[in-house]
N, C-alpha and C. Protein backbone atom coordinates (compact mmCIF):
# COMPACT_ATOMS: atom_id res chain seq x y z
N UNK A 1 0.84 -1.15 0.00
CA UNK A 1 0.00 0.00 0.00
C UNK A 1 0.90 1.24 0.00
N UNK A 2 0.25 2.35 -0.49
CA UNK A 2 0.98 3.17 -0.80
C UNK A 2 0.39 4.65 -0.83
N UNK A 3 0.95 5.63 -0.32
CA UNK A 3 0.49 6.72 -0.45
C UNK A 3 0.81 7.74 -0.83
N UNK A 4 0.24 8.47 -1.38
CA UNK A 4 0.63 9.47 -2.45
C UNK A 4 0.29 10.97 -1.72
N UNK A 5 1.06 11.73 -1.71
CA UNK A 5 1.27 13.39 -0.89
C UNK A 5 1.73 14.31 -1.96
N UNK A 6 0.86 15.42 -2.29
CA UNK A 6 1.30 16.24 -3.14
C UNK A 6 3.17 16.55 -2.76
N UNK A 7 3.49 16.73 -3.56
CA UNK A 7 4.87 17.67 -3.32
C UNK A 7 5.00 18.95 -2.78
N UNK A 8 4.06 19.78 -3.04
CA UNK A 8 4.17 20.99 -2.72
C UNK A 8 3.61 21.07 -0.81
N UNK A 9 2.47 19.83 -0.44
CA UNK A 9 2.27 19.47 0.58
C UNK A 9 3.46 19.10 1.64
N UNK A 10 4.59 18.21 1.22
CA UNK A 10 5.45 17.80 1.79
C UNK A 10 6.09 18.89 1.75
N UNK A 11 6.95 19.50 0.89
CA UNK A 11 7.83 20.57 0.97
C UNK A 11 7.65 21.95 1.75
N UNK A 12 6.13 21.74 1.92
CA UNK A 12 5.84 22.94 2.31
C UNK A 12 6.57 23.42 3.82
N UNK A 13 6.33 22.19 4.98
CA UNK A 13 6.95 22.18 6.23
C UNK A 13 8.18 21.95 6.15
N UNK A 14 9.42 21.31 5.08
CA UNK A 14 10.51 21.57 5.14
C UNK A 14 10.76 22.92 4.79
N UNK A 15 10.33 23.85 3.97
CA UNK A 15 10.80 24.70 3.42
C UNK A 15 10.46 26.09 5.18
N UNK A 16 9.45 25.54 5.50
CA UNK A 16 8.89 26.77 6.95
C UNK A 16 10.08 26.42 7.80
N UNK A 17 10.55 25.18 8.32
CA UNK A 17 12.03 25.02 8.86
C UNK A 17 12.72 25.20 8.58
N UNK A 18 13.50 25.56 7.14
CA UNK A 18 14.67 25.90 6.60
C UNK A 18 14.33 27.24 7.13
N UNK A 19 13.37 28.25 6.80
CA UNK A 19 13.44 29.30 6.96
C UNK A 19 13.27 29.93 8.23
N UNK A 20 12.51 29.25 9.21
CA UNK A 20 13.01 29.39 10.57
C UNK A 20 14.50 29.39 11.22
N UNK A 21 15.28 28.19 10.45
CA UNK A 21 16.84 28.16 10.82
C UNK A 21 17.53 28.79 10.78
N UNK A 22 17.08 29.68 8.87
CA UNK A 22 17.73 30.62 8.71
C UNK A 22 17.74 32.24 9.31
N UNK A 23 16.34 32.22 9.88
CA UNK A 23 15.83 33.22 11.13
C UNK A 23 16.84 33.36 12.26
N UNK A 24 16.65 32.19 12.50
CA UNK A 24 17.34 32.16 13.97
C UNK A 24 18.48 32.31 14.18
N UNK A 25 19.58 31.41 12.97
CA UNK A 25 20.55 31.70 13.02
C UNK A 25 21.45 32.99 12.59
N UNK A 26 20.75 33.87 11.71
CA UNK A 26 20.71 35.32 11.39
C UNK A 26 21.03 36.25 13.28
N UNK A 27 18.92 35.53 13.51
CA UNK A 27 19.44 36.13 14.91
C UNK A 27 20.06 36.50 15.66
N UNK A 28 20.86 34.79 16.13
CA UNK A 28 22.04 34.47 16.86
C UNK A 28 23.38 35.52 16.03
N UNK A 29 23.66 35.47 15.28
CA UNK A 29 24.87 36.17 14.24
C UNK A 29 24.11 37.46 15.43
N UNK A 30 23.51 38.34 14.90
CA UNK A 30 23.09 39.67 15.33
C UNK A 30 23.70 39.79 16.95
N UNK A 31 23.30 38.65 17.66
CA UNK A 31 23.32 38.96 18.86
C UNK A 31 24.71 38.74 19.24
N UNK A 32 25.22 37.88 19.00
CA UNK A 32 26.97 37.59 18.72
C UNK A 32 27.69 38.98 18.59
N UNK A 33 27.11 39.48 17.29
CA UNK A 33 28.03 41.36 17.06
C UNK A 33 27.86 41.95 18.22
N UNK A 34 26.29 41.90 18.33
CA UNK A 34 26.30 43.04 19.36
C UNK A 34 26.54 42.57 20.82
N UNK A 35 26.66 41.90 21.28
CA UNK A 35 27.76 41.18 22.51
C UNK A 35 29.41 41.41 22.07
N UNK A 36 29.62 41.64 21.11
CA UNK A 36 31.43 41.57 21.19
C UNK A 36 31.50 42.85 20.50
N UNK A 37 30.57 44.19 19.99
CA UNK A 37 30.89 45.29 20.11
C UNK A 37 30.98 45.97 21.21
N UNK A 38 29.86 45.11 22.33
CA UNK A 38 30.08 46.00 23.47
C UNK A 38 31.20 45.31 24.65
N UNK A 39 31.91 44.29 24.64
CA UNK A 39 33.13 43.62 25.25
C UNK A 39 33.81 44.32 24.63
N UNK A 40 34.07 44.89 23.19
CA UNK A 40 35.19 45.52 22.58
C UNK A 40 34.93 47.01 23.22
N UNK A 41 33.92 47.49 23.93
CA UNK A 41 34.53 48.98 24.48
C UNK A 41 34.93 48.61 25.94
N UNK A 42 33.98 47.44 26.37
CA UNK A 42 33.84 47.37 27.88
C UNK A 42 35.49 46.95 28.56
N UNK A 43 35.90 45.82 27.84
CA UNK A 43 37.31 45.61 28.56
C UNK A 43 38.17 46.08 28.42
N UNK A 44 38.47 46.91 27.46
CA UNK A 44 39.89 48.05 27.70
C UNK A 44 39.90 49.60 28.39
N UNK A 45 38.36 49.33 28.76
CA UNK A 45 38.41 50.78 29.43
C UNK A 45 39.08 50.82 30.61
N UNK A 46 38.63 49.93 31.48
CA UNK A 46 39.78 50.16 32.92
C UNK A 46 41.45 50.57 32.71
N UNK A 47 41.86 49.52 31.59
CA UNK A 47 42.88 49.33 30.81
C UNK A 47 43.80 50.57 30.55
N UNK A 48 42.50 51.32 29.32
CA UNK A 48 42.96 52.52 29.18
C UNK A 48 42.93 53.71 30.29
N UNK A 49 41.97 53.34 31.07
CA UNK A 49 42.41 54.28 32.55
C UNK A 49 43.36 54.52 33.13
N UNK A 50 44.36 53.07 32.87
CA UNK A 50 45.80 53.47 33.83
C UNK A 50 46.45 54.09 32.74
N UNK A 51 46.41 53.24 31.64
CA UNK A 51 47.40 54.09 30.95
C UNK A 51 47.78 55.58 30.66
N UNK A 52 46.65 56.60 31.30
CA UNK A 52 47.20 58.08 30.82
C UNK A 52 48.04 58.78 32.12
N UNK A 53 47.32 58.28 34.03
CA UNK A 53 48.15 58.18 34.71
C UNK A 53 49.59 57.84 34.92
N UNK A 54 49.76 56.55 34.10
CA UNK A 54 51.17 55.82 34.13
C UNK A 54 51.93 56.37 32.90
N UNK A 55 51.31 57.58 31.94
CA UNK A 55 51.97 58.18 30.94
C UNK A 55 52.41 59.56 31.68
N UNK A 56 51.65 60.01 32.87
CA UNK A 56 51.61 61.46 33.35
C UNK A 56 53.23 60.88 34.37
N UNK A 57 53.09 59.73 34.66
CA UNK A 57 54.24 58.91 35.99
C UNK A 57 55.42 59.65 34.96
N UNK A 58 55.63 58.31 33.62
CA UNK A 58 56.75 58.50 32.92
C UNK A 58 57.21 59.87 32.46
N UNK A 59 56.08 60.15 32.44
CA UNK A 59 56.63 61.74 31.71
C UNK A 59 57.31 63.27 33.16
N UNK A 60 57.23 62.49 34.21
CA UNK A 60 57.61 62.78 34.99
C UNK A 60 56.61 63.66 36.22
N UNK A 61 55.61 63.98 36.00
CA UNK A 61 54.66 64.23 36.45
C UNK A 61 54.35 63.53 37.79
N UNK A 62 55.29 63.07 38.80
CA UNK A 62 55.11 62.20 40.09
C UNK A 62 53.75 62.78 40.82
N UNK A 63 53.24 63.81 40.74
CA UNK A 63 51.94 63.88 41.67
C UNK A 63 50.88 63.56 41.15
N UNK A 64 51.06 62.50 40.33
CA UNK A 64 49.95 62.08 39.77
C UNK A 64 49.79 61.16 40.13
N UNK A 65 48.42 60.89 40.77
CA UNK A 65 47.87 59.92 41.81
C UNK A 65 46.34 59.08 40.95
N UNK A 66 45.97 58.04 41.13
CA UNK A 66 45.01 57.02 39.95
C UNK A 66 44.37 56.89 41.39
N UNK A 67 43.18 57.14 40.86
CA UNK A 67 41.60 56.68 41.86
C UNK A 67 41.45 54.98 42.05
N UNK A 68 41.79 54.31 42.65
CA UNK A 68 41.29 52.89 42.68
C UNK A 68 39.64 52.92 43.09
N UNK A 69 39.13 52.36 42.30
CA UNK A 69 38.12 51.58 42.09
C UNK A 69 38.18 50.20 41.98
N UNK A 70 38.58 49.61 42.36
CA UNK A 70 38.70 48.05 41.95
C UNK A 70 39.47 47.48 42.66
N UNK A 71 39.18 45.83 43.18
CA UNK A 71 39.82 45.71 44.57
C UNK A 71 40.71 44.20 43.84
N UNK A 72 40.41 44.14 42.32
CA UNK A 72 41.08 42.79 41.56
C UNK A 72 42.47 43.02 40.93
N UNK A 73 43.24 42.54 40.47
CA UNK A 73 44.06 42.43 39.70
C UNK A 73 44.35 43.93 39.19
N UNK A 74 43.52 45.03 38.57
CA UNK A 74 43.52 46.42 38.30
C UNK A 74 43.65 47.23 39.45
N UNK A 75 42.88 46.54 40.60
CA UNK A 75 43.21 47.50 41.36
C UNK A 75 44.38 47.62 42.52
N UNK A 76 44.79 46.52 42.25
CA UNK A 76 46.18 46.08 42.59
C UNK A 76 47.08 46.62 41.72
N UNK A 77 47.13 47.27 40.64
CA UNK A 77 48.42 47.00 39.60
C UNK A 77 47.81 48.91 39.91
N UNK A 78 47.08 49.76 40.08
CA UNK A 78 46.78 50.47 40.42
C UNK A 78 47.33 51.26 41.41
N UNK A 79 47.01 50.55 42.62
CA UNK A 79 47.83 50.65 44.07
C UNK A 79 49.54 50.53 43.66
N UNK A 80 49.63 49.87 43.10
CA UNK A 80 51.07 49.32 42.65
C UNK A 80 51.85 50.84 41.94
N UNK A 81 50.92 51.50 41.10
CA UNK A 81 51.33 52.35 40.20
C UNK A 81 51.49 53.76 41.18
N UNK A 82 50.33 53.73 41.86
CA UNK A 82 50.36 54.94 43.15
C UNK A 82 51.88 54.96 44.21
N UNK A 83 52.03 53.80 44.21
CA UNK A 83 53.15 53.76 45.54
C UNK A 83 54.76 53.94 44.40
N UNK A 84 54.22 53.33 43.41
CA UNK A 84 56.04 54.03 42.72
C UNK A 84 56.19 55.27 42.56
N UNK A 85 55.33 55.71 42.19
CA UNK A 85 54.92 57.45 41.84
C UNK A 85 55.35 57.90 43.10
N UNK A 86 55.00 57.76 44.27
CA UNK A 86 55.52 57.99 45.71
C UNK A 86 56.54 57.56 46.01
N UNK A 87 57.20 56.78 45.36
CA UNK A 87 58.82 56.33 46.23
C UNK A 87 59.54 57.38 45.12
N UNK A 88 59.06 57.10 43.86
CA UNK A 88 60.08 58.19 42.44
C UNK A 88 60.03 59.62 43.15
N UNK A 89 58.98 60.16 43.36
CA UNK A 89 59.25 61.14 43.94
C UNK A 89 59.70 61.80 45.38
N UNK A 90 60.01 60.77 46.37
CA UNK A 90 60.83 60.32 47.10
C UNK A 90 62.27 60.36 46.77
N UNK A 91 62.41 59.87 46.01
CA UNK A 91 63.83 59.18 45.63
C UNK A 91 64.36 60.39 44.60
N UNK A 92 63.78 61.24 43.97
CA UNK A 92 63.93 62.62 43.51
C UNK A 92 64.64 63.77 44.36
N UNK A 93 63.42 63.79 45.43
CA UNK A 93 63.91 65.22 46.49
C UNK A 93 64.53 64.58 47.62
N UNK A 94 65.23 63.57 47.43
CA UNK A 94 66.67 62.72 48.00
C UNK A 94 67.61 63.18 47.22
N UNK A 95 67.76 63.10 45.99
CA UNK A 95 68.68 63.63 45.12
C UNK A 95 69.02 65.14 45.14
């Protein structure tokens, strides 16, 4: 026995899933960018925070003191950057 289904019947629900997949996975793409445009401003900002302090250090500018906010790894390397700035200029008006 045997049964016979238009074509356009059968195809019809593969073709609504292909195009759901291709929905979704569009979606997903979308949401992907916009998750790693905003990691691409979010994690170098602390980053770039030390760096204009620790440019004001080198350039000789010792009373330049960095706000800690942060009690991790940044704000350690932070603290770290505050207390050389204080011994350099220490170790200056020794000289």
């Amino acid at each position: 026995m045997a049964i016979a289904i238009p074509k356009s019947d059968f195809m019809k629900e593969i073709n609504t899933n292909t195009h759901q997949k291709i929905l979704l996975s569009l979606a997903a793409l979308g949401a992907a960018i916009f998750i790693d445009i905003l990691t691409f401003h979010w994690v170098p900002k602390p980053i770039l925070r030390l760096n204009y302090p620790a440019q004001n250090i080198t350039g000789g500018k010792l009373n330049s003191q960095i706000e800690i906010n942060r009690r991790h790894e940044l704000g350690e390397l932070e603290l770290s950057l505050n207390q050389m700035a204080t011994q350099l200029k220490e170790y200056f008006e020794n000289l």
